[in-house]
PDB file of N, CA and C in Angstrom:
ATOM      1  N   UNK A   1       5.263   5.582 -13.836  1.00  0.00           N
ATOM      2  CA  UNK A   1       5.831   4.959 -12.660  1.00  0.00           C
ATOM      3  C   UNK A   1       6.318   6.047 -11.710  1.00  0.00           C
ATOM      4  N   UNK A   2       6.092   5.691 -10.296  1.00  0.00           N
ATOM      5  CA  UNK A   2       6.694   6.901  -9.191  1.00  0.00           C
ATOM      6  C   UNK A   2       7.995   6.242  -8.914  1.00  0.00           C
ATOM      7  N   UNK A   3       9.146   7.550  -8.780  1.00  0.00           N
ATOM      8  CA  UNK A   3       9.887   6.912  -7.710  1.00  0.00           C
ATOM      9  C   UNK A   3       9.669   7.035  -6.573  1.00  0.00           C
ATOM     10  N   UNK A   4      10.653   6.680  -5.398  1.00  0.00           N
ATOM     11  CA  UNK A   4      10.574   6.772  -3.983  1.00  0.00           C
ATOM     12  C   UNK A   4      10.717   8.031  -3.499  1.00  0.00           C
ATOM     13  N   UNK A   5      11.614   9.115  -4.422  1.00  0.00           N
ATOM     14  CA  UNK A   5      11.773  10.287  -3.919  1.00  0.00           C
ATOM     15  C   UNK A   5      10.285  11.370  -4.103  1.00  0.00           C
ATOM     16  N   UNK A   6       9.715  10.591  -5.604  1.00  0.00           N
ATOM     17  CA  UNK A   6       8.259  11.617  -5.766  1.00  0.00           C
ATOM     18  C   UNK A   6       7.282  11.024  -4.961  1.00  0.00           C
ATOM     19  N   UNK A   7       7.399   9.998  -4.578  1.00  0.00           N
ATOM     20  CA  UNK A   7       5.618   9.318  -4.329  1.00  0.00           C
ATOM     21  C   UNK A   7       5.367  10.052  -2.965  1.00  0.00           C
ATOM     22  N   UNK A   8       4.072  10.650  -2.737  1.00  0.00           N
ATOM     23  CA  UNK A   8       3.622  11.355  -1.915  1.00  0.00           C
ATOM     24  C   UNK A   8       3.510  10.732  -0.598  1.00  0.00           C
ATOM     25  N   UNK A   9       4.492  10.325   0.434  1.00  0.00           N
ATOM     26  CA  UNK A   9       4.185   9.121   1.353  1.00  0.00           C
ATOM     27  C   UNK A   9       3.872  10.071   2.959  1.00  0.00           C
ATOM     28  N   UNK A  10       3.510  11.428   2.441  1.00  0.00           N
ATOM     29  CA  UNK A  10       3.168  12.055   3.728  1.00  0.00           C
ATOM     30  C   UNK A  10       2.288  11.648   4.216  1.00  0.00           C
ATOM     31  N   UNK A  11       1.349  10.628   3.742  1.00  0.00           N
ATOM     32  CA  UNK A  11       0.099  10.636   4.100  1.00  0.00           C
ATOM     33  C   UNK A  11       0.449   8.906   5.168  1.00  0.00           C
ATOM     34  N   UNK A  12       1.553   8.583   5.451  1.00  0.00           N
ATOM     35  CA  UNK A  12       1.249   7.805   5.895  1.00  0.00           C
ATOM     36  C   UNK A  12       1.050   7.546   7.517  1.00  0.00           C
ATOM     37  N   UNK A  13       0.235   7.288   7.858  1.00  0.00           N
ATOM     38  CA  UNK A  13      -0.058   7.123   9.296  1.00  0.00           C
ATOM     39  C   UNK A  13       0.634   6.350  10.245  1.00  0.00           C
ATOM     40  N   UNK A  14       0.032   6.159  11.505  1.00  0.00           N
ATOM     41  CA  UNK A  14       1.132   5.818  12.484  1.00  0.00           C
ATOM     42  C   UNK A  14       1.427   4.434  12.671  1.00  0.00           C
ATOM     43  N   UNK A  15       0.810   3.455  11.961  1.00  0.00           N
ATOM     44  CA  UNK A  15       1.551   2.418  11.815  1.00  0.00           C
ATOM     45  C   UNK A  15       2.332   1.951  10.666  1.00  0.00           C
ATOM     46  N   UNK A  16       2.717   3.078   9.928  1.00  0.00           N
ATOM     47  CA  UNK A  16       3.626   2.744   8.893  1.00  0.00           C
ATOM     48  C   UNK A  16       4.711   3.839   8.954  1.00  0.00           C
ATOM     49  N   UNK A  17       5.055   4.466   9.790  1.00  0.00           N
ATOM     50  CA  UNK A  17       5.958   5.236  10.124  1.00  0.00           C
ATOM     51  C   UNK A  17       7.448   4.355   9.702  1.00  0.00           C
ATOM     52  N   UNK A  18       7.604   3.051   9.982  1.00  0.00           N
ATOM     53  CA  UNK A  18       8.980   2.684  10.220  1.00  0.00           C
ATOM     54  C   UNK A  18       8.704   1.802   8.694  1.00  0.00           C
ATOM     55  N   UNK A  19       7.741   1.796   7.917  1.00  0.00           N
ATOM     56  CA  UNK A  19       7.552   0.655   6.679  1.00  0.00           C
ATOM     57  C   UNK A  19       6.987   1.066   5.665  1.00  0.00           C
ATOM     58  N   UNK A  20       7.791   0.887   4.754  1.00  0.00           N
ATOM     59  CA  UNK A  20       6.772   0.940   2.990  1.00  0.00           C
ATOM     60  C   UNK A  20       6.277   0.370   3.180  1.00  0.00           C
ATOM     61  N   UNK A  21       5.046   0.633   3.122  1.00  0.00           N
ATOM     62  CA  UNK A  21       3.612  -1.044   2.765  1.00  0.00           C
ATOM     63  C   UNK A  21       3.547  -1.281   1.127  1.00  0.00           C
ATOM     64  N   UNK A  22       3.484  -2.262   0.985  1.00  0.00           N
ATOM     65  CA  UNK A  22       3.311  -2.621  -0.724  1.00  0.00           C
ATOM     66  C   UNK A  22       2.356  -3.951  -0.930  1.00  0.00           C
ATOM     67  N   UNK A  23       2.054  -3.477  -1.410  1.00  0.00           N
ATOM     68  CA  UNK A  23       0.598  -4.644  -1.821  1.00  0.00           C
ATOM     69  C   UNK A  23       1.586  -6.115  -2.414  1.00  0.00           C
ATOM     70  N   UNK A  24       1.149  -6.965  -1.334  1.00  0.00           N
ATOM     71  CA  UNK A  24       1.490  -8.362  -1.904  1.00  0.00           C
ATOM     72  C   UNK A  24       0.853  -9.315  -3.102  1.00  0.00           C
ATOM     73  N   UNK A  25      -0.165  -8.844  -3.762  1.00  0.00           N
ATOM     74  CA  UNK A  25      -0.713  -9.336  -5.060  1.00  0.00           C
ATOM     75  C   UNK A  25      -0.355  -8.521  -5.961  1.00  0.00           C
ATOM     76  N   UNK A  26      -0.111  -7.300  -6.214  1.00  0.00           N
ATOM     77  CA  UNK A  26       0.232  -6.627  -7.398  1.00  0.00           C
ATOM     78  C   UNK A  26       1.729  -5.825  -6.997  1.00  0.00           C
ATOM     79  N   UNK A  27       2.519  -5.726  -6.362  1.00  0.00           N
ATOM     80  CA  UNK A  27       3.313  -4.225  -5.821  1.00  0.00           C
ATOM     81  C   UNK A  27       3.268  -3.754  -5.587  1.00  0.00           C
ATOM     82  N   UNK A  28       2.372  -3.112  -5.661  1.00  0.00           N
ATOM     83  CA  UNK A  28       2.340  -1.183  -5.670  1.00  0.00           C
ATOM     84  C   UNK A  28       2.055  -0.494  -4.223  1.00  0.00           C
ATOM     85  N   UNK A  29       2.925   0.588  -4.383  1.00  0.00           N
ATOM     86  CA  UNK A  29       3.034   1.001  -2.692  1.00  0.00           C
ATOM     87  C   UNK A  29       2.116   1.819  -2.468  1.00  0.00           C
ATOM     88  N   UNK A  30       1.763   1.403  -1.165  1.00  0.00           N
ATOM     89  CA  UNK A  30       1.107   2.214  -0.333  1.00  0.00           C
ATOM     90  C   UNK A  30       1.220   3.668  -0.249  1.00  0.00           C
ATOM     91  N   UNK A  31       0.101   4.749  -0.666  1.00  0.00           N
ATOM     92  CA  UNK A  31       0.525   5.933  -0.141  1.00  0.00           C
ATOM     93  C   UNK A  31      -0.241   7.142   0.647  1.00  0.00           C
ATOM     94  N   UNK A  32      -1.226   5.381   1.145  1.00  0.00           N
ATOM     95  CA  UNK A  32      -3.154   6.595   1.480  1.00  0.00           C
ATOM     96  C   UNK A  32      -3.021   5.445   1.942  1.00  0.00           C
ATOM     97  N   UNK A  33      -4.289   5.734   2.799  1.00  0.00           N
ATOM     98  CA  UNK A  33      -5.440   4.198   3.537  1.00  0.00           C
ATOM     99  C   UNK A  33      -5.766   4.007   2.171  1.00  0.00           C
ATOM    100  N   UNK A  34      -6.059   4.245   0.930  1.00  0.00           N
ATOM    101  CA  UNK A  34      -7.085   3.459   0.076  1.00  0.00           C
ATOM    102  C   UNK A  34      -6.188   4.065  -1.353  1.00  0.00           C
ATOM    103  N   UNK A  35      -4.632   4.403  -1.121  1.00  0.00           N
ATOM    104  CA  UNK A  35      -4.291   4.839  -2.401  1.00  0.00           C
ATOM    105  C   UNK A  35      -3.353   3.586  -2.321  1.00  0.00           C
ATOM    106  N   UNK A  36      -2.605   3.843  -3.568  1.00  0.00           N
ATOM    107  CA  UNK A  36      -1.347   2.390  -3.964  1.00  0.00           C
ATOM    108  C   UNK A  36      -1.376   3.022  -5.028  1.00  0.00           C
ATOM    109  N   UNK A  37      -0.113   3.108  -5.787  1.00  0.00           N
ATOM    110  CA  UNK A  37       0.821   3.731  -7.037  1.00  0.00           C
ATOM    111  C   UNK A  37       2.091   2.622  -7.147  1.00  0.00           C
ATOM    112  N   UNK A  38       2.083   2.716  -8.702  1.00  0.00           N
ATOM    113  CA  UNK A  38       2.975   1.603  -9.044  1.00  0.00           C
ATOM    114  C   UNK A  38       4.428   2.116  -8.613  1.00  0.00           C
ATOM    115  N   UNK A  39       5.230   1.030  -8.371  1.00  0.00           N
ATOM    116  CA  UNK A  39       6.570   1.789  -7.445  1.00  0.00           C
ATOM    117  C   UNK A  39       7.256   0.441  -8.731  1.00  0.00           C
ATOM    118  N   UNK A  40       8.592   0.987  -8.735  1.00  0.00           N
ATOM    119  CA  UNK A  40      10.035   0.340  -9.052  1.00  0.00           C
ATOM    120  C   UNK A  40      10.521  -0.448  -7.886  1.00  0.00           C
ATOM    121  N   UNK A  41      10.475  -1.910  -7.992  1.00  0.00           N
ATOM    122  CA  UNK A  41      10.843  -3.024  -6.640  1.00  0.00           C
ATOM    123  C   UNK A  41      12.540  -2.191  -6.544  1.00  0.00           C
ATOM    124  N   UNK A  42      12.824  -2.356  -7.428  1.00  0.00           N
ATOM    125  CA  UNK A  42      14.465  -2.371  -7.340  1.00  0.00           C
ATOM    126  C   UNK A  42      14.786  -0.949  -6.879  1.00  0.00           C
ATOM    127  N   UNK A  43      14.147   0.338  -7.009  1.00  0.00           N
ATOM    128  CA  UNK A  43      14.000   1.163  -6.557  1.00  0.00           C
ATOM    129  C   UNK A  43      13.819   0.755  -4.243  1.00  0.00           C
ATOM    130  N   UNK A  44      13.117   0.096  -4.256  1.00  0.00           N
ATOM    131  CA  UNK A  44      12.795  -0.242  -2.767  1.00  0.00           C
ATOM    132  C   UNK A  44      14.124  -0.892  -2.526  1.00  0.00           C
ATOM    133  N   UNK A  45      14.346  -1.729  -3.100  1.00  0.00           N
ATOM    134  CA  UNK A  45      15.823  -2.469  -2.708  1.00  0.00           C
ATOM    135  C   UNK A  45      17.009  -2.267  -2.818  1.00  0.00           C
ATOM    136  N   UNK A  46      17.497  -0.665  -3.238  1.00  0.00           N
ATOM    137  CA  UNK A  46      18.362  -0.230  -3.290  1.00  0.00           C
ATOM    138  C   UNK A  46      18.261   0.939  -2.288  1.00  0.00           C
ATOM    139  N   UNK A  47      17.238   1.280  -1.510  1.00  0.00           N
ATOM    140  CA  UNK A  47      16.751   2.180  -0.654  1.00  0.00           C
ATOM    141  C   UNK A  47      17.291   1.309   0.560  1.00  0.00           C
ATOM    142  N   UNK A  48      16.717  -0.077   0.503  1.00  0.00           N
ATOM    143  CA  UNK A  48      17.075  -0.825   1.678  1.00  0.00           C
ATOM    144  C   UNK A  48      16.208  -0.310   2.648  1.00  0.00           C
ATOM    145  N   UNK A  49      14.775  -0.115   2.333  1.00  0.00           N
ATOM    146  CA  UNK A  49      14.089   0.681   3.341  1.00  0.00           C
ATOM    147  C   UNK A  49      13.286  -0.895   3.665  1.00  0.00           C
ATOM    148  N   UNK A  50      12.539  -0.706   5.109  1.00  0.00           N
ATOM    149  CA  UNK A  50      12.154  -1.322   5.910  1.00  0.00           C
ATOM    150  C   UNK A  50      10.982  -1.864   5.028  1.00  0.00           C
ATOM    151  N   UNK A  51      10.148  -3.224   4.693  1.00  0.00           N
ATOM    152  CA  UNK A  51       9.043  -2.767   3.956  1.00  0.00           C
ATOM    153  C   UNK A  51       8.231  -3.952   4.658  1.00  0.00           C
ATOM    154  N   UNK A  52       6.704  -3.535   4.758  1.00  0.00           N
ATOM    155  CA  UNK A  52       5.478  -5.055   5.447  1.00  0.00           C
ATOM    156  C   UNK A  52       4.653  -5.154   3.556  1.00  0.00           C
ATOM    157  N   UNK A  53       3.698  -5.411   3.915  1.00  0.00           N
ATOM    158  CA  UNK A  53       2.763  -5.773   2.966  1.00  0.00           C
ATOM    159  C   UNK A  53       1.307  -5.846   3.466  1.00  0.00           C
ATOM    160  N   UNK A  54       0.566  -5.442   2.098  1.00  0.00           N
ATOM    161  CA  UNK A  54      -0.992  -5.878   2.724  1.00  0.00           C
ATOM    162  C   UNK A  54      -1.323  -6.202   1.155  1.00  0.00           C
ATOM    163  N   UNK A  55      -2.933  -5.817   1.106  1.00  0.00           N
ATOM    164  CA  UNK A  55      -3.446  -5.640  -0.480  1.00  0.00           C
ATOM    165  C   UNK A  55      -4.456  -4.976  -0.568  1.00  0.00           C
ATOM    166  N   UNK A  56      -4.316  -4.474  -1.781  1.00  0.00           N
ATOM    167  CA  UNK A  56      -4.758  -2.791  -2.261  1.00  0.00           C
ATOM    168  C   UNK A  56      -6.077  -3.020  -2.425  1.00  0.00           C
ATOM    169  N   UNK A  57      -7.020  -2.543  -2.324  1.00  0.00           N
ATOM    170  CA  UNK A  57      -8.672  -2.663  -3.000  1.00  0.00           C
ATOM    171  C   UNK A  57      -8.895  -3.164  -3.898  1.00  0.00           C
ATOM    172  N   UNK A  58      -7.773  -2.955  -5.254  1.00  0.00           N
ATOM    173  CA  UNK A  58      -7.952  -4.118  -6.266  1.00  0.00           C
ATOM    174  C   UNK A  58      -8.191  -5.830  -6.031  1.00  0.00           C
ATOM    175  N   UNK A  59      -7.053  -5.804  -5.072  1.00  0.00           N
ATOM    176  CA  UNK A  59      -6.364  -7.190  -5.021  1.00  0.00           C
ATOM    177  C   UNK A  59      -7.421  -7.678  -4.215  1.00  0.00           C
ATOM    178  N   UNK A  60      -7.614  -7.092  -3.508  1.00  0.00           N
ATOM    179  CA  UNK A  60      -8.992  -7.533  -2.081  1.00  0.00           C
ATOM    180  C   UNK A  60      -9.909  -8.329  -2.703  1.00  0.00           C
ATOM    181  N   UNK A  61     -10.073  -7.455  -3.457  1.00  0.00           N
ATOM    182  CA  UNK A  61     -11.154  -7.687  -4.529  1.00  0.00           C
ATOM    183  C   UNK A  61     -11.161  -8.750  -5.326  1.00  0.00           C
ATOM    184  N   UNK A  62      -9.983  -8.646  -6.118  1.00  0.00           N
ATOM    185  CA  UNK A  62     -10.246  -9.868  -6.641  1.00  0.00           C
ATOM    186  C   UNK A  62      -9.867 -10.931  -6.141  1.00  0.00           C
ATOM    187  N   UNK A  63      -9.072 -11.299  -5.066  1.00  0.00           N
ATOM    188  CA  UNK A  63      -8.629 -12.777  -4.561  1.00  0.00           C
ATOM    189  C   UNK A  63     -10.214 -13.116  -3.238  1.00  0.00           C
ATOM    190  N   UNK A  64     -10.397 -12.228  -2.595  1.00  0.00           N
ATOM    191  CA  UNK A  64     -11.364 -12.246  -1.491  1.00  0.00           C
ATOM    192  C   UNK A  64     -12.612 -11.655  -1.777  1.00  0.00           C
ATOM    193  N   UNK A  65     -12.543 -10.983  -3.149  1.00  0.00           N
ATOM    194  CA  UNK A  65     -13.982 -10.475  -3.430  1.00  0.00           C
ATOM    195  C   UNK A  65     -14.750  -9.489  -2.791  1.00  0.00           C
ATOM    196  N   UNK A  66     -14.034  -8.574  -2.099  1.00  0.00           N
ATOM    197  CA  UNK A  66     -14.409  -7.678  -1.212  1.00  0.00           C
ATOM    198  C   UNK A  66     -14.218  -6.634  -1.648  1.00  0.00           C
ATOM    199  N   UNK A  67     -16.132  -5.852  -1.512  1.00  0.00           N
ATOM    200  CA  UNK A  67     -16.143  -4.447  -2.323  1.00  0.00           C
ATOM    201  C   UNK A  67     -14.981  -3.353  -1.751  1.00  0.00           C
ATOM    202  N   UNK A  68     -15.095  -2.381  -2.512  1.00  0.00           N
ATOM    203  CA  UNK A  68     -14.402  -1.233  -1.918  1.00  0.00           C
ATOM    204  C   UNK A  68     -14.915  -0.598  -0.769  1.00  0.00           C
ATOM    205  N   UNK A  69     -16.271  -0.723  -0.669  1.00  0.00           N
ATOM    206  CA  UNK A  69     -16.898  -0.558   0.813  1.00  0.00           C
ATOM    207  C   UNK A  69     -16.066  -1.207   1.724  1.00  0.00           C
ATOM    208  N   UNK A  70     -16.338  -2.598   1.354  1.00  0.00           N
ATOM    209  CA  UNK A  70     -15.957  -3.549   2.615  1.00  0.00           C
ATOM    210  C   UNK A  70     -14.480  -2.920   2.804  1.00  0.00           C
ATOM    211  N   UNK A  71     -13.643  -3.005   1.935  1.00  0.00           N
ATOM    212  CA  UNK A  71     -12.402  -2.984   2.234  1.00  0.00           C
ATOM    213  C   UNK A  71     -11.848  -1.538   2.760  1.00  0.00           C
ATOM    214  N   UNK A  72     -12.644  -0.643   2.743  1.00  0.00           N
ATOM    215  CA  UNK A  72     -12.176   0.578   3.456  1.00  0.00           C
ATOM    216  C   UNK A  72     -12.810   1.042   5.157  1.00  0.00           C
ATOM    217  N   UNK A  73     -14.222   0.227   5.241  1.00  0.00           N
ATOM    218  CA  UNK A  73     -14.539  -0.564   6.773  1.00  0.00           C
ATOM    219  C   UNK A  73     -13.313  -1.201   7.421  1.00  0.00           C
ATOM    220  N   UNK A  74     -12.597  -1.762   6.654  1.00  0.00           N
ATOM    221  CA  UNK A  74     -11.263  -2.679   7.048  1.00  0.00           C
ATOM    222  C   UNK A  74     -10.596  -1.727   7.438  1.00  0.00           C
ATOM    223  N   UNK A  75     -10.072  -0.705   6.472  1.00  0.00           N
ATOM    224  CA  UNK A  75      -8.980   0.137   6.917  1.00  0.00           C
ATOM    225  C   UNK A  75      -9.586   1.067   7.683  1.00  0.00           C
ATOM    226  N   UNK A  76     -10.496   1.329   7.890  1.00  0.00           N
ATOM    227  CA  UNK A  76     -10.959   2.321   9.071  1.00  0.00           C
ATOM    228  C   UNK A  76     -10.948   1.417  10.430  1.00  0.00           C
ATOM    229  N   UNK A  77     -10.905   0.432  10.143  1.00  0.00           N
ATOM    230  CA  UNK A  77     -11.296  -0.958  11.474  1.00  0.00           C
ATOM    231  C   UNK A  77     -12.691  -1.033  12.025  1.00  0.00           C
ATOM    232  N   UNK A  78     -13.543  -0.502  11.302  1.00  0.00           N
ATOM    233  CA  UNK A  78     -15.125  -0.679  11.363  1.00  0.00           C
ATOM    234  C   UNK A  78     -15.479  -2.402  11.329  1.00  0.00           C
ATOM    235  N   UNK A  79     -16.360  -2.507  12.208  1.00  0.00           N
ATOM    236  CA  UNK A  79     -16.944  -4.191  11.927  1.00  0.00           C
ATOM    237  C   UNK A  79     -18.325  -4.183  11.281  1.00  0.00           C
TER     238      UNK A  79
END
């Protein structure tokens, strides 16, 4: 498990500047366009940090069925 102080969140770009993103089907936070690492909730909620949501390539996958292709077309915003 990462905490908030190790997880590598340099990588996050300019619309997540003000937000943890955390995957709404499994948890796990955001720390790439196409990474997610398991995080401690209670860890986030004692941070009191700002947080949105999306879902990770796993989750894509399995609720919407969408390859890892598709789903990184998404995060690039390719049609």
């Amino acid at each position: 498990m990462v905490t908030l102080d190790s997880a590598p969140l340099a990588h996050r770009g300019a619309d997540t500047d003000e937000f943890l993103i955390v995957c709404c089907g499994c948890k796990r936070l955001r720390v790439g366009p196409m990474e997610f690492v398991v995080m401690d909730p209670y860890e986030l909620w004692e941070k009191r940090e700002s947080i949105s949501h999306t879902l990770c390539p796993e989750c894509a996958n399995l609720y919407y069925g969408f390859s890892r292709n598709h789903y990184a077309k998404i995060v690039r915003k390719e049609t």
